[in-house]
N, C-alpha and C. Protein backbone atom coordinates (compact mmCIF):
# COMPACT_ATOMS: atom_id res chain seq x y z
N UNK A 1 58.24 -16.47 -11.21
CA UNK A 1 56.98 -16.84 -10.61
C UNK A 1 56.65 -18.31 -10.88
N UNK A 2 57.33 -18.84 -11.93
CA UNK A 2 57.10 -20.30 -12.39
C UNK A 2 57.54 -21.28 -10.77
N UNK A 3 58.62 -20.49 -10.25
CA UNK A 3 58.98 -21.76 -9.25
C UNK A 3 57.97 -21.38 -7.74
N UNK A 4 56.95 -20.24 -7.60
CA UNK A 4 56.61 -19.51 -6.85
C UNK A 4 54.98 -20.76 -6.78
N UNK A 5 54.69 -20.97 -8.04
CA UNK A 5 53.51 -21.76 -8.79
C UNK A 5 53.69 -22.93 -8.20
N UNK A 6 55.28 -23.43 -8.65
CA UNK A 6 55.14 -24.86 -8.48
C UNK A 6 54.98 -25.54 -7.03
N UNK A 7 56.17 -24.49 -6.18
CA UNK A 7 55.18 -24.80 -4.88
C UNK A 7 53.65 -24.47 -4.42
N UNK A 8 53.24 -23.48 -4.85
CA UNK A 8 52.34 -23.34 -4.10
C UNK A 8 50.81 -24.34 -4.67
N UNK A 9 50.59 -25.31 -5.37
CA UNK A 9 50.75 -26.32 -6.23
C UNK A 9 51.04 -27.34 -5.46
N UNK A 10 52.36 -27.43 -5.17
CA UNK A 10 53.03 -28.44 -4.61
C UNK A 10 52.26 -28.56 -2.93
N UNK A 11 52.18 -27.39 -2.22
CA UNK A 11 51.63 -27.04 -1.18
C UNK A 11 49.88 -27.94 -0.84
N UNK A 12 49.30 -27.17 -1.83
CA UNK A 12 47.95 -27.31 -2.02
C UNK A 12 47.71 -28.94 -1.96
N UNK A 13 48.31 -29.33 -3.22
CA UNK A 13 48.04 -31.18 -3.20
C UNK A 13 48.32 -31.49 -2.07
N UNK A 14 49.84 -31.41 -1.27
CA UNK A 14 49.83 -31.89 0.47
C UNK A 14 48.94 -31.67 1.34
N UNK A 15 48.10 -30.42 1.06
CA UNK A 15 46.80 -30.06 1.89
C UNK A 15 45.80 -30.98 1.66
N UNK A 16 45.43 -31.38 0.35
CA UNK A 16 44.29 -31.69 -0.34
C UNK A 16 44.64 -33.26 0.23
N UNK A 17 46.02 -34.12 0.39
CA UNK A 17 46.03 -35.17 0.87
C UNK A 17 45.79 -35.42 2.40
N UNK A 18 45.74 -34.61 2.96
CA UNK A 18 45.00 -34.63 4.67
C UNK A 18 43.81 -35.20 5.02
N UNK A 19 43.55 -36.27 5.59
CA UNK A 19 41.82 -36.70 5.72
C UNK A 19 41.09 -35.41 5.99
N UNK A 20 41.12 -34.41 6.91
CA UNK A 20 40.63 -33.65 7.44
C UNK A 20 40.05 -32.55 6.21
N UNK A 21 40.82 -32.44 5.24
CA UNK A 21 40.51 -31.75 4.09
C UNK A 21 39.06 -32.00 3.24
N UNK A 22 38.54 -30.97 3.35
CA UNK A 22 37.12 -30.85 2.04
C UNK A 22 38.18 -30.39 0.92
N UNK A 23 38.86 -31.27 -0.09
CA UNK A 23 39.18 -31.04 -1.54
C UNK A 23 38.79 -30.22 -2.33
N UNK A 24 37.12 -30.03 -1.86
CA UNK A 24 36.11 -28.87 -2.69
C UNK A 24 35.92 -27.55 -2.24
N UNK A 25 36.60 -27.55 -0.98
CA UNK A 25 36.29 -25.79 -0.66
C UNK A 25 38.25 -25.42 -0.01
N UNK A 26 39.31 -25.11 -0.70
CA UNK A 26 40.21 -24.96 -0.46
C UNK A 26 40.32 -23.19 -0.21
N UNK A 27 40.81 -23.05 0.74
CA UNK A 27 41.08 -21.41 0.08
C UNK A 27 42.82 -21.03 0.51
N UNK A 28 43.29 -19.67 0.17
CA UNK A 28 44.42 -19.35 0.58
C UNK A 28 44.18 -17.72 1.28
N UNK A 29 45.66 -17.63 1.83
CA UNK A 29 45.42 -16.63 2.43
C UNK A 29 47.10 -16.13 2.70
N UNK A 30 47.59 -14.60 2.06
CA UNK A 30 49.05 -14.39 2.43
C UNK A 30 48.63 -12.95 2.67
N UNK A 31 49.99 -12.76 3.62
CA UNK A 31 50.54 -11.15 3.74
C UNK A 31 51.29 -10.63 2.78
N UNK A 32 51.30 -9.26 2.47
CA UNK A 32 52.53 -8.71 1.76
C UNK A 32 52.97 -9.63 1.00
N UNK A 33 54.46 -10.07 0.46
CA UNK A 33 54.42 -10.68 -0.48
C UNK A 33 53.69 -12.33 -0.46
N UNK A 34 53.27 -12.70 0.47
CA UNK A 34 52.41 -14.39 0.60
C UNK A 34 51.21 -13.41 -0.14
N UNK A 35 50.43 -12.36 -0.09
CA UNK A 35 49.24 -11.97 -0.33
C UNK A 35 49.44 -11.21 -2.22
N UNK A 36 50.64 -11.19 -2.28
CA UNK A 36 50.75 -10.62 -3.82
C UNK A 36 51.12 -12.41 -4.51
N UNK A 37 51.12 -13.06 -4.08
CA UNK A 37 51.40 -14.72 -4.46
C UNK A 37 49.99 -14.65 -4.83
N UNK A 38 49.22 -15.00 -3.72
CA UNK A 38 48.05 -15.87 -3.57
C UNK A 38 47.18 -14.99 -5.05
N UNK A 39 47.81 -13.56 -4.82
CA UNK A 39 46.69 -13.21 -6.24
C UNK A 39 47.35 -13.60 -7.85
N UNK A 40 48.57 -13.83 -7.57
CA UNK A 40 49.12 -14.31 -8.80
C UNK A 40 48.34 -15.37 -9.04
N UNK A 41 48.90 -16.66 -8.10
CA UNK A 41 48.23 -17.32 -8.34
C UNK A 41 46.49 -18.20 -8.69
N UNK A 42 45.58 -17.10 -8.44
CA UNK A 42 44.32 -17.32 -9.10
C UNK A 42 44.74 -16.66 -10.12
N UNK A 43 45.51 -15.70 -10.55
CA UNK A 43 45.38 -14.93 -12.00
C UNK A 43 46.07 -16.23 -13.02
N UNK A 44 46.70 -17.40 -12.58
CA UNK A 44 47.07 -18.02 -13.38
C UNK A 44 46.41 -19.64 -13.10
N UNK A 45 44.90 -19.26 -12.67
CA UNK A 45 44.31 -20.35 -12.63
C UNK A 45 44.61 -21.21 -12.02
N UNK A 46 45.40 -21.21 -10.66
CA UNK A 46 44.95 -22.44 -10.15
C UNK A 46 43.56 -22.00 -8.97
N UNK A 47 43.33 -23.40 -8.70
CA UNK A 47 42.10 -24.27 -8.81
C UNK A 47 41.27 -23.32 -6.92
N UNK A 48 41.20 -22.56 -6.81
CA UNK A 48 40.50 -22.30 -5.78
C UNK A 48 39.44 -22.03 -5.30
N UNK A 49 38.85 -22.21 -3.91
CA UNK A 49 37.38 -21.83 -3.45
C UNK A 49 37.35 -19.97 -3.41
N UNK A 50 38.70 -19.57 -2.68
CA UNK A 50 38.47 -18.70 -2.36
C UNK A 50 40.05 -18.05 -1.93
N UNK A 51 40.39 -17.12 -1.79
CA UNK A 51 41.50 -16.19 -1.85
C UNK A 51 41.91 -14.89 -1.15
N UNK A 52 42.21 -14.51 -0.19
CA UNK A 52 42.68 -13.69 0.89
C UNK A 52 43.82 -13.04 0.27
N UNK A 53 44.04 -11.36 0.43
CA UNK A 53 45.24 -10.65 0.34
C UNK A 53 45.06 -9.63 1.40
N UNK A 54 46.27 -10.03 2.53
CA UNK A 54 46.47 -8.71 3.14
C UNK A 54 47.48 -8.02 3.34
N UNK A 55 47.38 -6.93 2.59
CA UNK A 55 48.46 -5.84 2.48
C UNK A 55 49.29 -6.74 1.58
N UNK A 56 49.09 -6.82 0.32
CA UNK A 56 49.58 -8.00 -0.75
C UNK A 56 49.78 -6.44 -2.18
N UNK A 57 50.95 -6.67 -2.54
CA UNK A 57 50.80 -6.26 -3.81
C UNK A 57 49.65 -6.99 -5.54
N UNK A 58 49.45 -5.57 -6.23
CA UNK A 58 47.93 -5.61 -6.48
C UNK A 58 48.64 -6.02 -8.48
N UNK A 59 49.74 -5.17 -8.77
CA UNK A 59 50.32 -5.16 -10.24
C UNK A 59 50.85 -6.42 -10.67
N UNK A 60 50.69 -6.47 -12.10
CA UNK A 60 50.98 -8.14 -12.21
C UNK A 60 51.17 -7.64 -13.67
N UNK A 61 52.12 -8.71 -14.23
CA UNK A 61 52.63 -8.60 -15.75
C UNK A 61 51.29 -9.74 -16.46
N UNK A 62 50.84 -10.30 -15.71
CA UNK A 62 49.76 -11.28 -16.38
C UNK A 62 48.58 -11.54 -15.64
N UNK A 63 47.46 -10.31 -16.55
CA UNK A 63 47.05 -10.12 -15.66
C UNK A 63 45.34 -11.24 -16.05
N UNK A 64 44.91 -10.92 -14.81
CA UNK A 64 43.68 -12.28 -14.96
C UNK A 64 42.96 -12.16 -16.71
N UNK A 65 42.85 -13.47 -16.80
CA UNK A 65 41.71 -14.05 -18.04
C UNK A 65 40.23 -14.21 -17.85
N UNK A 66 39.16 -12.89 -18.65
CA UNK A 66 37.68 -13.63 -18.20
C UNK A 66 37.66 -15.45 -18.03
N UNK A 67 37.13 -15.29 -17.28
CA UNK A 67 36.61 -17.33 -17.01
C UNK A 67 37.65 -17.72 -16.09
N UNK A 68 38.84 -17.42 -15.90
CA UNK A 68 40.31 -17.72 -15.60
C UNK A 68 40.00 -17.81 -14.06
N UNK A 69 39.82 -17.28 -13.40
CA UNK A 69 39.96 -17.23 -11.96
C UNK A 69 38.56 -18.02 -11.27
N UNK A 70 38.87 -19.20 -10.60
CA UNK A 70 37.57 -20.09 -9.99
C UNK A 70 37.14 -19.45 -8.61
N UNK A 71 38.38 -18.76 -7.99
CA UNK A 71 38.31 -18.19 -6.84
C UNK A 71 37.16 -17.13 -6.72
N UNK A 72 36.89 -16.70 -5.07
CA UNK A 72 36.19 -15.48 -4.75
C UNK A 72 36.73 -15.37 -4.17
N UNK A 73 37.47 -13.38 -4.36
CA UNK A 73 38.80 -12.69 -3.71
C UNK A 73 38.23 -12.32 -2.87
N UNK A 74 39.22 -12.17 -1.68
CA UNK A 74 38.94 -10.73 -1.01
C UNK A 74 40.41 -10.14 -0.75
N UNK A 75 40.29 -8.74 -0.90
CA UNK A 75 41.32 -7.94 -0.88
C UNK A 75 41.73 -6.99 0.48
N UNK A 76 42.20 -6.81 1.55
CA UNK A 76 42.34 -6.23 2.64
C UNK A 76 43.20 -5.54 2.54
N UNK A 77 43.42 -3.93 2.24
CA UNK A 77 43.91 -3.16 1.96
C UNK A 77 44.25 -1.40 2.56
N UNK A 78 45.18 -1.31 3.20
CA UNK A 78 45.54 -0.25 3.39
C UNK A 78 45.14 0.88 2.82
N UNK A 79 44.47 2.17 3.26
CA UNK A 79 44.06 3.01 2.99
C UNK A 79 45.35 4.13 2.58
N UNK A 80 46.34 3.89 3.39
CA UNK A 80 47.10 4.81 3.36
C UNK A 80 48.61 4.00 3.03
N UNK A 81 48.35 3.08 2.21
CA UNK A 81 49.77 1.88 1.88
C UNK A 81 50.45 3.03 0.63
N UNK A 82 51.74 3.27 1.09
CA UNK A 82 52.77 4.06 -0.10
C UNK A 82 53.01 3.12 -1.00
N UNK A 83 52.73 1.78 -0.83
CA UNK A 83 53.89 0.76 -1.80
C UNK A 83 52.95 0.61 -2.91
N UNK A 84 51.32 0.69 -2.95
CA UNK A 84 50.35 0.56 -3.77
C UNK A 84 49.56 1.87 -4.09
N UNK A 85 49.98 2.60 -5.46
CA UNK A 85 49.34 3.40 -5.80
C UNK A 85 47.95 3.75 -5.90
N UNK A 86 46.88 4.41 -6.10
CA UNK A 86 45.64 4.50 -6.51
C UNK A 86 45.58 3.92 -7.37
N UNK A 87 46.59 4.59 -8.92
CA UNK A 87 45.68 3.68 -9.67
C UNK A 87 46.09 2.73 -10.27
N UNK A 88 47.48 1.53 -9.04
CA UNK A 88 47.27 0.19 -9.48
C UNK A 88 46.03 -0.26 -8.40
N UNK A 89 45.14 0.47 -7.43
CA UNK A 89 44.07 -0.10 -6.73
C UNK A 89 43.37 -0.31 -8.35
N UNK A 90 43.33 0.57 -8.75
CA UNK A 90 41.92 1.10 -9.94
C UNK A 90 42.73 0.31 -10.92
N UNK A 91 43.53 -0.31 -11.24
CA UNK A 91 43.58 -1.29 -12.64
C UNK A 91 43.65 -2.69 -11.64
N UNK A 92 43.61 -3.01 -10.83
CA UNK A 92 43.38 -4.20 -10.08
C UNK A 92 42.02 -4.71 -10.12
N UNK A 93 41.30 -3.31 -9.76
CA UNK A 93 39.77 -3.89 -9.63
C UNK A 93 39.03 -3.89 -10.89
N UNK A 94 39.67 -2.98 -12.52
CA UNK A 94 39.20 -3.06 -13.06
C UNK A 94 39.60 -4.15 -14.04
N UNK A 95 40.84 -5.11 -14.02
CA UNK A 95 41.53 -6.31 -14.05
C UNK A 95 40.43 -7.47 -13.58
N UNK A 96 39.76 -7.25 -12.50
CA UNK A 96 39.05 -8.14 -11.76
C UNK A 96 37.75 -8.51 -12.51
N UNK A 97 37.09 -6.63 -12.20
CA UNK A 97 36.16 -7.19 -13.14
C UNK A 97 35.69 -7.27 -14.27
N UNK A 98 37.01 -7.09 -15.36
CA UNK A 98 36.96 -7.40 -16.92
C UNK A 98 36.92 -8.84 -16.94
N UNK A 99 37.86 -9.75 -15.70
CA UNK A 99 37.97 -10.66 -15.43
C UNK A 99 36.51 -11.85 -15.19
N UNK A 100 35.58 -11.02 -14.85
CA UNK A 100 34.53 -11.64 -14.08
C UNK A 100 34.74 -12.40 -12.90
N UNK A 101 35.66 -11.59 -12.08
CA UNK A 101 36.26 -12.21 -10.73
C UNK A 101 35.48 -11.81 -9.62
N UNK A 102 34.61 -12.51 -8.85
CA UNK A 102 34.02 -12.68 -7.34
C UNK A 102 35.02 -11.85 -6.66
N UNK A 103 34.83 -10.19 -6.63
CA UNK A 103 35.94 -9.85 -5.66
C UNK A 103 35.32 -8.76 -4.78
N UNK A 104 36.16 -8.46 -3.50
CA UNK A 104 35.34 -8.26 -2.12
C UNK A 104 37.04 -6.93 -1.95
N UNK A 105 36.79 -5.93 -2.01
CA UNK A 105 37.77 -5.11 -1.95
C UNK A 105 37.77 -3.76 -0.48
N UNK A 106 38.47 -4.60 0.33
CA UNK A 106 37.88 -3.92 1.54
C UNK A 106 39.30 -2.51 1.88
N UNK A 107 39.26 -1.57 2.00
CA UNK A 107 40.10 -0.63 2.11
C UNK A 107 39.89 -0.34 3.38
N UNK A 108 41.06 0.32 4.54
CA UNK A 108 41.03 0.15 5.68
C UNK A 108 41.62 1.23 5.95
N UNK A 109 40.50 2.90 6.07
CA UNK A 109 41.52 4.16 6.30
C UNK A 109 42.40 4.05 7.31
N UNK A 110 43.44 4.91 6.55
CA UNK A 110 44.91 5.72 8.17
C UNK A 110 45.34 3.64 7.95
N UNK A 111 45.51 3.19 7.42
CA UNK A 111 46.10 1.74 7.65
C UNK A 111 47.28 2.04 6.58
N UNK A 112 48.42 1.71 7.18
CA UNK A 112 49.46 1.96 6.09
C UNK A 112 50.18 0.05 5.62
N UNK A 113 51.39 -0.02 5.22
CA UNK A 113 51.37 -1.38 5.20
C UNK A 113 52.21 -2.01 6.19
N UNK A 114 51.45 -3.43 6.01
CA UNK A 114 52.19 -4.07 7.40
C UNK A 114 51.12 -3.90 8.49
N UNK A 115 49.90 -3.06 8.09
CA UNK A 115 49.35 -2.92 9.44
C UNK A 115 48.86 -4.09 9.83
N UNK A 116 48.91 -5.31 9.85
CA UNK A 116 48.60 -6.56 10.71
C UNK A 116 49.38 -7.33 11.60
N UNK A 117 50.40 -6.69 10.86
CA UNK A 117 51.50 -7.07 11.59
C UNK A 117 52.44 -5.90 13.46
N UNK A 118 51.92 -6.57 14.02
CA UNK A 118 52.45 -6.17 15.63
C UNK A 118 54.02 -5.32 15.91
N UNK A 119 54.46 -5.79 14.80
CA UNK A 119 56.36 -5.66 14.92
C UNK A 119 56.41 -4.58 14.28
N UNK A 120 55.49 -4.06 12.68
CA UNK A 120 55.48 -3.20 12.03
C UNK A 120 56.06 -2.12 12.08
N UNK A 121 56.02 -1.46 13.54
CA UNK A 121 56.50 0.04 13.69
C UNK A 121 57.83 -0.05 13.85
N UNK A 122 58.33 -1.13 14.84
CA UNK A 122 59.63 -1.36 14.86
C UNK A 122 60.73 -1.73 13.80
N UNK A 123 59.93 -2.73 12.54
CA UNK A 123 60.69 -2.99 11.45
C UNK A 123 61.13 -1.82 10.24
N UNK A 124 59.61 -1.05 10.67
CA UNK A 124 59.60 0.31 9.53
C UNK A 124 60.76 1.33 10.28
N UNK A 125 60.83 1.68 11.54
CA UNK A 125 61.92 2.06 11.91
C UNK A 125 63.49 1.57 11.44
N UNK A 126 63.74 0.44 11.74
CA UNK A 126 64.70 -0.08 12.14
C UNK A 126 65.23 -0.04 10.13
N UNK A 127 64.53 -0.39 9.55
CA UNK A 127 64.68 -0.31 8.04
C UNK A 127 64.44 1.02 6.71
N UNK A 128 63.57 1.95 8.11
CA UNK A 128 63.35 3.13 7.45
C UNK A 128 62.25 3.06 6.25
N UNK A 129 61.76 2.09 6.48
CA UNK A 129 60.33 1.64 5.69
C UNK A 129 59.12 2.44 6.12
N UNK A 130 57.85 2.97 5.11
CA UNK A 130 56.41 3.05 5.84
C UNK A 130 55.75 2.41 6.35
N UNK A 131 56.13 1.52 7.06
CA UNK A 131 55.58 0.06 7.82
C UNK A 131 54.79 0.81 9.14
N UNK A 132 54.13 0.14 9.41
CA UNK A 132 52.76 0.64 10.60
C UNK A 132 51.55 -0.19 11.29
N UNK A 133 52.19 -0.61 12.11
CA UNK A 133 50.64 -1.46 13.09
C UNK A 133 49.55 -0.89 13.20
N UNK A 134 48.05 -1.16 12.53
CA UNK A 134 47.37 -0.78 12.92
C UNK A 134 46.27 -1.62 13.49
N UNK A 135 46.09 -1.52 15.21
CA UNK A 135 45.20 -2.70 15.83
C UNK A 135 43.72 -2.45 15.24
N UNK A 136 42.84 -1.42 14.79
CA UNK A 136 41.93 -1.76 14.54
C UNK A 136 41.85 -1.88 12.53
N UNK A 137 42.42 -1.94 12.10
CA UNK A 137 42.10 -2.66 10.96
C UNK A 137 42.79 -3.42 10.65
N UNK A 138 43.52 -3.84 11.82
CA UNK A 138 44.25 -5.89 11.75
C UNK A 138 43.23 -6.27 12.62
N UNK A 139 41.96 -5.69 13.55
CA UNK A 139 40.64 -6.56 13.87
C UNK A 139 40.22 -6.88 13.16
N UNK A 140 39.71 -5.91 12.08
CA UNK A 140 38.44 -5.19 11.47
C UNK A 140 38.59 -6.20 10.11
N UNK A 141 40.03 -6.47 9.21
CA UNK A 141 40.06 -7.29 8.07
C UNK A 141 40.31 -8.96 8.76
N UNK A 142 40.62 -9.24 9.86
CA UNK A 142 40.47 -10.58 10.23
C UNK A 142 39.20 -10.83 10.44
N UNK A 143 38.07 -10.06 11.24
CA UNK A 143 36.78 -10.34 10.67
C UNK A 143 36.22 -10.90 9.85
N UNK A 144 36.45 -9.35 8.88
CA UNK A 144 35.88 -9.44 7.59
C UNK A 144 36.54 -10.75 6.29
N UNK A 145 37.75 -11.35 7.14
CA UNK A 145 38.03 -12.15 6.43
C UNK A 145 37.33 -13.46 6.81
N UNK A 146 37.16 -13.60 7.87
CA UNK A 146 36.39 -14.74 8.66
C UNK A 146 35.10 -14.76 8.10
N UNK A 147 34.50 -13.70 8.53
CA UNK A 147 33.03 -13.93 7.62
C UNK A 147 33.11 -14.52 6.18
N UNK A 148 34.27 -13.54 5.57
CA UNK A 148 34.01 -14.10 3.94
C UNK A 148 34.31 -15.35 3.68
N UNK A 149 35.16 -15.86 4.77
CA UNK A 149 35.49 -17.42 4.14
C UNK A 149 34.12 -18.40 4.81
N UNK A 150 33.43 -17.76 5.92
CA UNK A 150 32.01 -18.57 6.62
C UNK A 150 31.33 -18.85 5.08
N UNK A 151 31.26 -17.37 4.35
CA UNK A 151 30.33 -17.08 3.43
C UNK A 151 30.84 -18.23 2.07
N UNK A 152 31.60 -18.18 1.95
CA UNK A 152 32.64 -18.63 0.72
C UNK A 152 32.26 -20.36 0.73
N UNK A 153 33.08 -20.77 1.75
CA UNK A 153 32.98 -22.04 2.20
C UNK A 153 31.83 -22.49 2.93
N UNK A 154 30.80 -22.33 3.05
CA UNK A 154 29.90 -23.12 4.06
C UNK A 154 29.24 -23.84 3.16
């Protein structure tokens, strides 16, 4: 995860050098494994406004520090994802808020994983994966992600 850091680090400063950039309200945002990154990475403190996971793995060997995380999460999550147990949902959120972490944990019934993704049914086939498109809660968490970053960042 050290070289996972250094880009995404490495990433951020190239952002932060853009005129177009507010420096002060940065946020991130990944799928599946981009969305199990983005939570690593507030769990190891770097510097964010705000933080998006969809359909992101939730378990972590290090896990957040009260004070540690600057971010406000939000979590977009499959109701019916095989790859994430109940109760790594329930040591995630209770990780969070031992943590004192700003977090927004939106669960999305009958949504399995991958559901944002369009190709889903075909890849879960073709690989024999539980992979699954689902169009209304790949609306319903792009919303709710939109609002939270209106809310986050304005």
């Amino acid at each position: 995860m050290a070289n996972a850091e250094a880009r995404f680090v490495a990433a951020k400063k190239h952002l932060m050098a853009h005129p177009t950039t507010n420096e002060n309200k940065i946020a991130a945002i990944g799928y599946c494994f981009g969305g199990g990154v983005v939570l690593e990475m507030i769990r190891r403190g770097v510097n964010l406004e705000a933080a998006v996971s969809f359909h992101g793995s939730l378990a972590t060997q290090s896990p957040a520090q009260p004070g540690g995380v600057t971010a406000k999460v939000l979590v977009c999550h499959g109701g019916s994802d095989p790859f994430v147990k109940p109760n790594e949902v329930t040591a995630f959120k209770n990780e969070m808020k031992n943590a004192g972490v700003d977090l927004t944990f939106n669960t999305y019934a009958n949504a399995k994983h991958s559901f944002t993704n369009p190709d889903a049914d075909r890849l879960g086939k073709e690989f024999n994966l539980p992979l699954e498109y689902n169009a209304e809660a790949d609306a319903k968490s792009w919303q709710d992600m939109k609002g939270f970053l209106q809310r986050t960042l304005k």
